[in-house]
N, C-alpha and C. Protein backbone atom coordinates (compact mmCIF):
# COMPACT_ATOMS: atom_id res chain seq x y z
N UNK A 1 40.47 35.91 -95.79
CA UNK A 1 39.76 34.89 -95.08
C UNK A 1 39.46 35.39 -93.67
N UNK A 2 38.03 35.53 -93.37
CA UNK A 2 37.77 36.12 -91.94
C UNK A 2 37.44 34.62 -91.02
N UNK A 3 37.84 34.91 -89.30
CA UNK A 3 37.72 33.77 -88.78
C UNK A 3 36.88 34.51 -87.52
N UNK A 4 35.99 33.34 -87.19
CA UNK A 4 34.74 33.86 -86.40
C UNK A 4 35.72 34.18 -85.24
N UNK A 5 35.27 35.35 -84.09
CA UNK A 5 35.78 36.22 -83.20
C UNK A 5 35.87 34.67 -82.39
N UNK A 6 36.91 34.67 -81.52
CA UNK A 6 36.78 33.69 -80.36
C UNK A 6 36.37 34.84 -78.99
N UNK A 7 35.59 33.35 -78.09
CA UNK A 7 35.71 33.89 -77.15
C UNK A 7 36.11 33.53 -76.15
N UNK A 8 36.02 33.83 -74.91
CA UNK A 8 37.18 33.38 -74.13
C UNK A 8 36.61 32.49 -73.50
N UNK A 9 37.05 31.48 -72.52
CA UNK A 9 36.30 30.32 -72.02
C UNK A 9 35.61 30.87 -70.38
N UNK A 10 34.69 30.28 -70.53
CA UNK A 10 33.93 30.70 -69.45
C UNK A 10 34.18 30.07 -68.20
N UNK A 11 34.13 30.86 -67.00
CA UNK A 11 35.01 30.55 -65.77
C UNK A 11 33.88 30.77 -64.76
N UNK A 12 34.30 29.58 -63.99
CA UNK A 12 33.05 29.81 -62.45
C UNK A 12 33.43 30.48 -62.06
N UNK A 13 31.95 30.94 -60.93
CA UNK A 13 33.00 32.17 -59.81
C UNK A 13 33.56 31.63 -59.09
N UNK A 14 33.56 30.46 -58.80
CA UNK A 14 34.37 30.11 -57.34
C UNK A 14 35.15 28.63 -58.17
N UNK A 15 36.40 28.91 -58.59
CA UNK A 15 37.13 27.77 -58.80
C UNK A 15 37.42 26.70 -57.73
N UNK A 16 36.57 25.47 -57.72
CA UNK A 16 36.58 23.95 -57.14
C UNK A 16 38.19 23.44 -57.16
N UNK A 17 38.40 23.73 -55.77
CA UNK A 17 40.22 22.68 -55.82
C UNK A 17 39.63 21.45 -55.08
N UNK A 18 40.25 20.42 -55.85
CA UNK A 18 39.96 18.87 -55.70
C UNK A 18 41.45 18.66 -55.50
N UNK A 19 42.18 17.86 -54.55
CA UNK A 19 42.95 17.05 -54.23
C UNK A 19 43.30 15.59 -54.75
N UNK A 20 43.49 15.10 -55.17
CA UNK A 20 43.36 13.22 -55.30
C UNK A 20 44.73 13.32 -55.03
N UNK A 21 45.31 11.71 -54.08
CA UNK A 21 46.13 10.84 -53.52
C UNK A 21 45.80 9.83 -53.15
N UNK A 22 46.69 9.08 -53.58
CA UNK A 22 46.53 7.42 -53.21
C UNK A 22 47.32 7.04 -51.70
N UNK A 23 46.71 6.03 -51.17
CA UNK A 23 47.82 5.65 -49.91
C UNK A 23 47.82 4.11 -50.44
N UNK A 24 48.19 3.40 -49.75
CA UNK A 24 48.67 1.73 -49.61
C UNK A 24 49.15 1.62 -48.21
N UNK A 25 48.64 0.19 -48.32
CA UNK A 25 49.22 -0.77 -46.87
C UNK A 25 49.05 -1.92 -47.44
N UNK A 26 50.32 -3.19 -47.28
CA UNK A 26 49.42 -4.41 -47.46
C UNK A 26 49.14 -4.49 -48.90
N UNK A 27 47.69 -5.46 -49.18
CA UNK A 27 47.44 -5.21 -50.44
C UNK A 27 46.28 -4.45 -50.69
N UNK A 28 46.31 -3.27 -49.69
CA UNK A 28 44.91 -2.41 -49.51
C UNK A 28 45.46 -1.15 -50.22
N UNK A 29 44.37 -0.79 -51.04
CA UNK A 29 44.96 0.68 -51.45
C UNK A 29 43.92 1.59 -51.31
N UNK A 30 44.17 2.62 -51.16
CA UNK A 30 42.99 3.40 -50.73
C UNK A 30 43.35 5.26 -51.77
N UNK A 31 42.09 5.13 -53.06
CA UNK A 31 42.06 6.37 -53.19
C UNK A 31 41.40 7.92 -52.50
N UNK A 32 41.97 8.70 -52.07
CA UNK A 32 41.83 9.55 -51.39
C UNK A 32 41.32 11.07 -52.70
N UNK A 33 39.91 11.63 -52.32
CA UNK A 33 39.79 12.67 -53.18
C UNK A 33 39.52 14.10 -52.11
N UNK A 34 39.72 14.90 -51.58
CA UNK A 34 39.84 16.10 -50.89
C UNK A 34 39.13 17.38 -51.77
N UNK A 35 38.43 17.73 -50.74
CA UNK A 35 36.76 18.72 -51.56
C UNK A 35 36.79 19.80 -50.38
N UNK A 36 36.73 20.85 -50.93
CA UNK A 36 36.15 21.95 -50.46
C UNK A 36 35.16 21.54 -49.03
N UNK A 37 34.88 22.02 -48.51
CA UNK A 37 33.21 21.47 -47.51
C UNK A 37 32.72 22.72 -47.32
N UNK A 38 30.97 22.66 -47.74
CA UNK A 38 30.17 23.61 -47.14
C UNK A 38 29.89 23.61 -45.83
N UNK A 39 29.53 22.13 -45.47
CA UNK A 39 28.52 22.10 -43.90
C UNK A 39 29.42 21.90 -42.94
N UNK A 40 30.90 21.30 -43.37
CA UNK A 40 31.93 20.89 -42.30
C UNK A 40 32.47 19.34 -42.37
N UNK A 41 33.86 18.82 -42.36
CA UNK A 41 34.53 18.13 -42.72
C UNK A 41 33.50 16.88 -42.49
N UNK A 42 33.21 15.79 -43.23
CA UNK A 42 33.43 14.73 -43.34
C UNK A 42 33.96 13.70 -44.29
N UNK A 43 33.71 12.60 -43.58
CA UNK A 43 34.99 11.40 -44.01
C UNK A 43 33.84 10.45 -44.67
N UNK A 44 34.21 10.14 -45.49
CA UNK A 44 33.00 9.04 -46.17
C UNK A 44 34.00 8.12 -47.38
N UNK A 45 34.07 7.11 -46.52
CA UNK A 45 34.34 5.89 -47.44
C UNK A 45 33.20 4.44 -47.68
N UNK A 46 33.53 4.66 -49.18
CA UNK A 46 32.91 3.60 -50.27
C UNK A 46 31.13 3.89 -49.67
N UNK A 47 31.00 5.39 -49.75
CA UNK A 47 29.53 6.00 -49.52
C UNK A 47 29.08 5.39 -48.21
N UNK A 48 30.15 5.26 -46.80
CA UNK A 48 29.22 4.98 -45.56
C UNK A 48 30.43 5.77 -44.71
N UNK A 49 29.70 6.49 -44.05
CA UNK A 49 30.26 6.99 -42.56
C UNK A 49 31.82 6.38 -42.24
N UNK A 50 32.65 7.40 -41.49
CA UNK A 50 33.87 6.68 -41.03
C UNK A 50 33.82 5.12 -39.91
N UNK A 51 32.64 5.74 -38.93
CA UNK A 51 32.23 4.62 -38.04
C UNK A 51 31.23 3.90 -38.91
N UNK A 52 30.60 3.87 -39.46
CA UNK A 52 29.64 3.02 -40.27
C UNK A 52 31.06 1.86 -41.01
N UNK A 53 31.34 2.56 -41.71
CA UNK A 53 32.22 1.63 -42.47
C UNK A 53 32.89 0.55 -41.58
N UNK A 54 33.80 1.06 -40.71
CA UNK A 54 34.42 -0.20 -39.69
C UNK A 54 33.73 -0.52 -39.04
N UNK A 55 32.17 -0.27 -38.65
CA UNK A 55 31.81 -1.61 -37.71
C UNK A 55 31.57 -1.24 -36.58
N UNK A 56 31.61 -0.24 -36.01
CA UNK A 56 31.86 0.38 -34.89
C UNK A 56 33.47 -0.20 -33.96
N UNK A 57 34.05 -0.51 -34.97
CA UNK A 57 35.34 -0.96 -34.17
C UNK A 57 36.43 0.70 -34.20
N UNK A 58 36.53 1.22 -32.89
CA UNK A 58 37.15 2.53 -32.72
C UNK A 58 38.68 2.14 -32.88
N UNK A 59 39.22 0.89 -32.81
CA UNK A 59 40.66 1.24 -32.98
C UNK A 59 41.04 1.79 -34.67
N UNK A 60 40.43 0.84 -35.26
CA UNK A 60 40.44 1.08 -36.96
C UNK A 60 40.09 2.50 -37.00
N UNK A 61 38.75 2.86 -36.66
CA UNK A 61 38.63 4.43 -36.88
C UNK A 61 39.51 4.89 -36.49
N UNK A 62 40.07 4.81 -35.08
CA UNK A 62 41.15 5.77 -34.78
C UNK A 62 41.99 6.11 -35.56
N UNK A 63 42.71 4.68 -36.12
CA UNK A 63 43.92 4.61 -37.55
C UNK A 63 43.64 5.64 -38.24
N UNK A 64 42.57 5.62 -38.71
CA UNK A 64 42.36 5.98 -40.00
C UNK A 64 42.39 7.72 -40.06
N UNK A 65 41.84 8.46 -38.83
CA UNK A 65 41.63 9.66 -38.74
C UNK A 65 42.80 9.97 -37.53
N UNK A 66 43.84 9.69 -37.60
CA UNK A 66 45.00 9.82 -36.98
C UNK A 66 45.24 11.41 -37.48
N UNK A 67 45.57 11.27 -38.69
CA UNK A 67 46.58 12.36 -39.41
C UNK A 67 44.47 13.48 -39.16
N UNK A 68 44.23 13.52 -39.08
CA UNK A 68 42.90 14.98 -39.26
C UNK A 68 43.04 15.32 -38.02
N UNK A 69 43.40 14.34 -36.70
CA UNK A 69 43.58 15.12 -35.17
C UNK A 69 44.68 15.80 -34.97
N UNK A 70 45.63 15.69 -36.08
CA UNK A 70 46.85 16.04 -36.29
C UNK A 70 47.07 17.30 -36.61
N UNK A 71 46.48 17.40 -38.04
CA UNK A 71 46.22 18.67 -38.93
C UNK A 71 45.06 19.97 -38.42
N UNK A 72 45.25 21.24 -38.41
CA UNK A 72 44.44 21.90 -38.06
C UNK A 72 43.89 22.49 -39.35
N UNK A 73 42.49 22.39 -39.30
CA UNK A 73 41.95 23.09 -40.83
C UNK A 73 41.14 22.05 -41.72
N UNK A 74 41.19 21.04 -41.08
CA UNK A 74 40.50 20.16 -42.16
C UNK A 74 39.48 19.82 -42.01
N UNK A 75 38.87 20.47 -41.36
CA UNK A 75 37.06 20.96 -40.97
C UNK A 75 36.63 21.29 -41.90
N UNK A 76 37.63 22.21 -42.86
CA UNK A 76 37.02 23.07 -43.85
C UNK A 76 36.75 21.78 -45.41
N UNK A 77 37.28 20.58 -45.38
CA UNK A 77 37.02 19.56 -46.59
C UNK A 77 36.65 18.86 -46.40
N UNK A 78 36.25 17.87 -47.32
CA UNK A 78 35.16 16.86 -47.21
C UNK A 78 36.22 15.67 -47.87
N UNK A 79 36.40 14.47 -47.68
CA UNK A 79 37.10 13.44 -47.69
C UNK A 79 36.46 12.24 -48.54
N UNK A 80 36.73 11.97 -49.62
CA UNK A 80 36.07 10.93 -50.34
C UNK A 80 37.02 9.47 -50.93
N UNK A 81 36.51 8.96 -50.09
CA UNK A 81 37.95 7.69 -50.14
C UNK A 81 36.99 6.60 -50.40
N UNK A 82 38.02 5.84 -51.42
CA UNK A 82 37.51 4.29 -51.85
C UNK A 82 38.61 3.72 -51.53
N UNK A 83 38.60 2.38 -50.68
CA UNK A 83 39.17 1.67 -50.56
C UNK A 83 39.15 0.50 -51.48
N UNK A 84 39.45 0.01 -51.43
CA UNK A 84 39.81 -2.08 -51.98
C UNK A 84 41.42 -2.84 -51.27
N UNK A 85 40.43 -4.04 -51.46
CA UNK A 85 41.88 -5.02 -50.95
C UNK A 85 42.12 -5.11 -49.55
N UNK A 86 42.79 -6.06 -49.33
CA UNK A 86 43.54 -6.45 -47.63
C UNK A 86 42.05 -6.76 -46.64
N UNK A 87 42.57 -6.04 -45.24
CA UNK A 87 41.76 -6.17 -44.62
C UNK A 87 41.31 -5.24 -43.78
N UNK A 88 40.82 -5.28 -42.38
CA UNK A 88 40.61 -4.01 -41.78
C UNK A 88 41.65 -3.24 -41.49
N UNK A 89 42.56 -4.12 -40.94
CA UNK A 89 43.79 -2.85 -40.65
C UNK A 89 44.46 -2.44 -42.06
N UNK A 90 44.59 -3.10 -42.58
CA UNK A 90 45.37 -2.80 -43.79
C UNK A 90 44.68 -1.77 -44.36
N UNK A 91 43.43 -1.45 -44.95
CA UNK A 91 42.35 -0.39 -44.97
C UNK A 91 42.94 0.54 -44.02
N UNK A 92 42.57 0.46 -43.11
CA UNK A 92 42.47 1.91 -42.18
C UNK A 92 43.88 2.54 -42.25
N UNK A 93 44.92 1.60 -42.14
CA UNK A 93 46.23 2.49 -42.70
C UNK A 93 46.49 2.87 -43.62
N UNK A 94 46.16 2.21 -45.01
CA UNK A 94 45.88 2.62 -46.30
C UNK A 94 45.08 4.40 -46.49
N UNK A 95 44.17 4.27 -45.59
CA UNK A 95 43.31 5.39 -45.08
C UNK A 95 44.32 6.54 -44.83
N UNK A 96 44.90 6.14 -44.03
CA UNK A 96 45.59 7.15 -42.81
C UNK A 96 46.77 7.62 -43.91
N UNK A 97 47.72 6.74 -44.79
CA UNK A 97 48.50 7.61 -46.00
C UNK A 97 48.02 7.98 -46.69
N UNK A 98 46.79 7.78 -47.35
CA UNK A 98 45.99 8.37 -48.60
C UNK A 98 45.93 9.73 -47.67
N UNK A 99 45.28 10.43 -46.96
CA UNK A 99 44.73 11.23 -46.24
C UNK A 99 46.20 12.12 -45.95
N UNK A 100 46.97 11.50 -45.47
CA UNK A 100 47.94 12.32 -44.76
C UNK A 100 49.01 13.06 -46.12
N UNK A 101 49.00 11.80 -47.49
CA UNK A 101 49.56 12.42 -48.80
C UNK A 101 48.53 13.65 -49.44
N UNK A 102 47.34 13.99 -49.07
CA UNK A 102 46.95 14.66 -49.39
C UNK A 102 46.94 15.95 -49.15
N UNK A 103 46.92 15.88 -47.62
CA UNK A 103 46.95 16.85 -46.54
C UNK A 103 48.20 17.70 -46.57
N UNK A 104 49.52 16.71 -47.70
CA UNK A 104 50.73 17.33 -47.73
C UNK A 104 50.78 18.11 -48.92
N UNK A 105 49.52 17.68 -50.30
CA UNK A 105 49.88 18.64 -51.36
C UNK A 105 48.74 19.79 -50.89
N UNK A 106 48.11 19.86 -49.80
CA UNK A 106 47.17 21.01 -49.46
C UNK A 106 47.80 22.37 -48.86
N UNK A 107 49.04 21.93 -48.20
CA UNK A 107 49.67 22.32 -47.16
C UNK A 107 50.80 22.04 -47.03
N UNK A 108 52.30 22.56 -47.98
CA UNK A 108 53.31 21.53 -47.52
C UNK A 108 53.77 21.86 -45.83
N UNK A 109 53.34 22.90 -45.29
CA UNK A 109 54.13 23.27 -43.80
C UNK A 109 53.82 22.10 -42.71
N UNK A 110 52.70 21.24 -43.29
CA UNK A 110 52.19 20.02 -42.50
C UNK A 110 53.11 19.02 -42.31
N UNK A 111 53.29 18.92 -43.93
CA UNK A 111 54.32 17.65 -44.33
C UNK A 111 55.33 17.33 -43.86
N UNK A 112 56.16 18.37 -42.59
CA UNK A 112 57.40 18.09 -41.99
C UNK A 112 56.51 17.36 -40.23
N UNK A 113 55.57 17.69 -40.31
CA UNK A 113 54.68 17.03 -39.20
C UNK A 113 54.49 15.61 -39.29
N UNK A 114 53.85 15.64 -40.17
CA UNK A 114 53.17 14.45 -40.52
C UNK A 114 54.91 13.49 -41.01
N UNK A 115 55.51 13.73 -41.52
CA UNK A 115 56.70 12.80 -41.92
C UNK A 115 57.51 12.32 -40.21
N UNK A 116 56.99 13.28 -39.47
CA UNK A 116 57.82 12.85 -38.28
C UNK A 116 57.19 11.89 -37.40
N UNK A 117 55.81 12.11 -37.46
CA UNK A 117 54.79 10.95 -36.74
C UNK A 117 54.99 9.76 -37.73
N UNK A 118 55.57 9.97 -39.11
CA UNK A 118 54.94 8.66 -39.70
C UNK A 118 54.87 8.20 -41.01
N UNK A 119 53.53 9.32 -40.66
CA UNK A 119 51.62 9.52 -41.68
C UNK A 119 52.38 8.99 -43.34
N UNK A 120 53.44 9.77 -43.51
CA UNK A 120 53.84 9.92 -45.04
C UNK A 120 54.43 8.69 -45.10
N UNK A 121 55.59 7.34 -44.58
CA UNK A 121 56.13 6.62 -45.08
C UNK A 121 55.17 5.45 -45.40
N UNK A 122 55.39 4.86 -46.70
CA UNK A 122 54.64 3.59 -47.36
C UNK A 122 55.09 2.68 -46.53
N UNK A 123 54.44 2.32 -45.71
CA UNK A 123 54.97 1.15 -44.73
C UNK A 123 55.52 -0.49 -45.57
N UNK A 124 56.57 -0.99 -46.25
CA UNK A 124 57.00 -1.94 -47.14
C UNK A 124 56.27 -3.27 -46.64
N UNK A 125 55.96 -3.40 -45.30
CA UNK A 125 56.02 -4.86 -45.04
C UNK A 125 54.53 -5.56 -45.83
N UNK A 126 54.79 -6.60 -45.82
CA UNK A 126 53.82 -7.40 -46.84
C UNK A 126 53.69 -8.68 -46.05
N UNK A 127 52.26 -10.15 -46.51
CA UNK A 127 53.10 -11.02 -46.17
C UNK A 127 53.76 -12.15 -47.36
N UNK A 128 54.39 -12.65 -46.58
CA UNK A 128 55.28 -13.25 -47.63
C UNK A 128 54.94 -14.40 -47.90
N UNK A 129 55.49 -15.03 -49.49
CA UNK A 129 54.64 -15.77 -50.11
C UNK A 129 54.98 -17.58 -49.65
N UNK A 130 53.98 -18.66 -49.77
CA UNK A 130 54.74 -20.05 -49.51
C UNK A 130 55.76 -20.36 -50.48
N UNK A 131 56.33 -20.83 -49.99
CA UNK A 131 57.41 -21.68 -50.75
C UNK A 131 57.21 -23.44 -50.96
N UNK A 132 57.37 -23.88 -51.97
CA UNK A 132 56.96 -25.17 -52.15
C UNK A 132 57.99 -26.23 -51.25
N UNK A 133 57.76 -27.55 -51.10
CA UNK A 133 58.10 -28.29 -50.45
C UNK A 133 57.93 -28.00 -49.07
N UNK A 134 57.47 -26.87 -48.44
CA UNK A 134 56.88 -26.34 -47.01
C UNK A 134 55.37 -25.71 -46.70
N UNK A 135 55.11 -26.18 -45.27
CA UNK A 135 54.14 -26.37 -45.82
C UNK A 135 53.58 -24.51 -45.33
N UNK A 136 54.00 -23.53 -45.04
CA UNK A 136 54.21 -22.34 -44.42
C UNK A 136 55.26 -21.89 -45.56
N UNK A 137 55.36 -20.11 -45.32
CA UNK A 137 56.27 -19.66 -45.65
C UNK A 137 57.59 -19.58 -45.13
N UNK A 138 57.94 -19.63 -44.02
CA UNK A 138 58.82 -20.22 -42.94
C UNK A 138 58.81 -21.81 -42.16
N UNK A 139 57.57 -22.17 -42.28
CA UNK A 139 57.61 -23.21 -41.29
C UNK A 139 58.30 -24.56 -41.99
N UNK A 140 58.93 -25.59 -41.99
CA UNK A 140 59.15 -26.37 -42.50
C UNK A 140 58.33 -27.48 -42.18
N UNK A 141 58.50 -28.99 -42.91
CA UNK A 141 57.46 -30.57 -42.65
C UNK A 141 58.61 -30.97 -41.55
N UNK A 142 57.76 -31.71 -40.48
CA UNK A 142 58.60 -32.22 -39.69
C UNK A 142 60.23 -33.27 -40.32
N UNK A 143 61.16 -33.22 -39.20
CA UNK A 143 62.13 -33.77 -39.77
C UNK A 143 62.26 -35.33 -38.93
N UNK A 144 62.85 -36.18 -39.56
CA UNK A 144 63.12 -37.10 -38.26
C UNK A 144 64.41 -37.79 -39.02
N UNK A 145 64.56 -38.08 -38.09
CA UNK A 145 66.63 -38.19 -38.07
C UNK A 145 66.17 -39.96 -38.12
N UNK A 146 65.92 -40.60 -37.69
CA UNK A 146 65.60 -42.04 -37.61
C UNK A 146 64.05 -42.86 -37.69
């Protein structure tokens, strides 16, 4: 029984490394995808500009591109993040761990950087839910003694 010759699988010349990491804040999660760059780093979430996206509000941008003023080298990739959920801040920090978990499987010599500013811990806090018979999650209905 003869079996047709195989051949071997065909290979680009320039093997594409893609990154993906997720971050969270809140109930914002933000997928993070990390690309090669020809023309020079940019940041583009849900297909608009870093400043396009927030509004021109610079504190949020700031958040968000915290960990890239941080890192040296990341001129050289291109940043493709979808967010969902929460709100602006919650986003832009969502941003800032997606980005900074990435930056750590690119590079672990970063990752002792970035863990000391921060960038890497899932920040836990949330807010918390009502409780019935109140009319807040903390606040209680007035009381009166008489």
């Amino acid at each position: 029984m003869e079996t047709a010759p195989q051949t071997p699988p065909k290979q680009s010349a320039a093997p594409l490394e893609m990154i993906r990491a997720t971050g969270r804040r809140k109930t914002a999660i933000a997928q993070v995808v990390m690309v090669p760059s020809a023309n020079g780093g940019t940041v583009t979430i849900n297909h608009k500009s870093l400043d396009e996206f927030f509004g021109g509000n610079g504190r949020h941008a700031m958040i968000a591109g915290q960990v890239l003023r941080l890192v040296k080298g990341t001129e050289k990739y291109d940043f493709i993040i979808t967010v969902r959920g929460g709100g602006l801040t919650g986003q832009a920090e969502s941003i800032r761990h997606g980005i900074a978990r990435a930056l750590s499987q690119w590079d672990p010599k970063t990752k002792i950087q970035m863990r000391k500013e921060g960038f890497l811990t899932r920040d836990p806090r949330a807010v918390e839910r009502k409780k019935s018979g109140q009319p807040k999650a903390r606040k209680r209905f007035q009381y009166s003694k008489r």
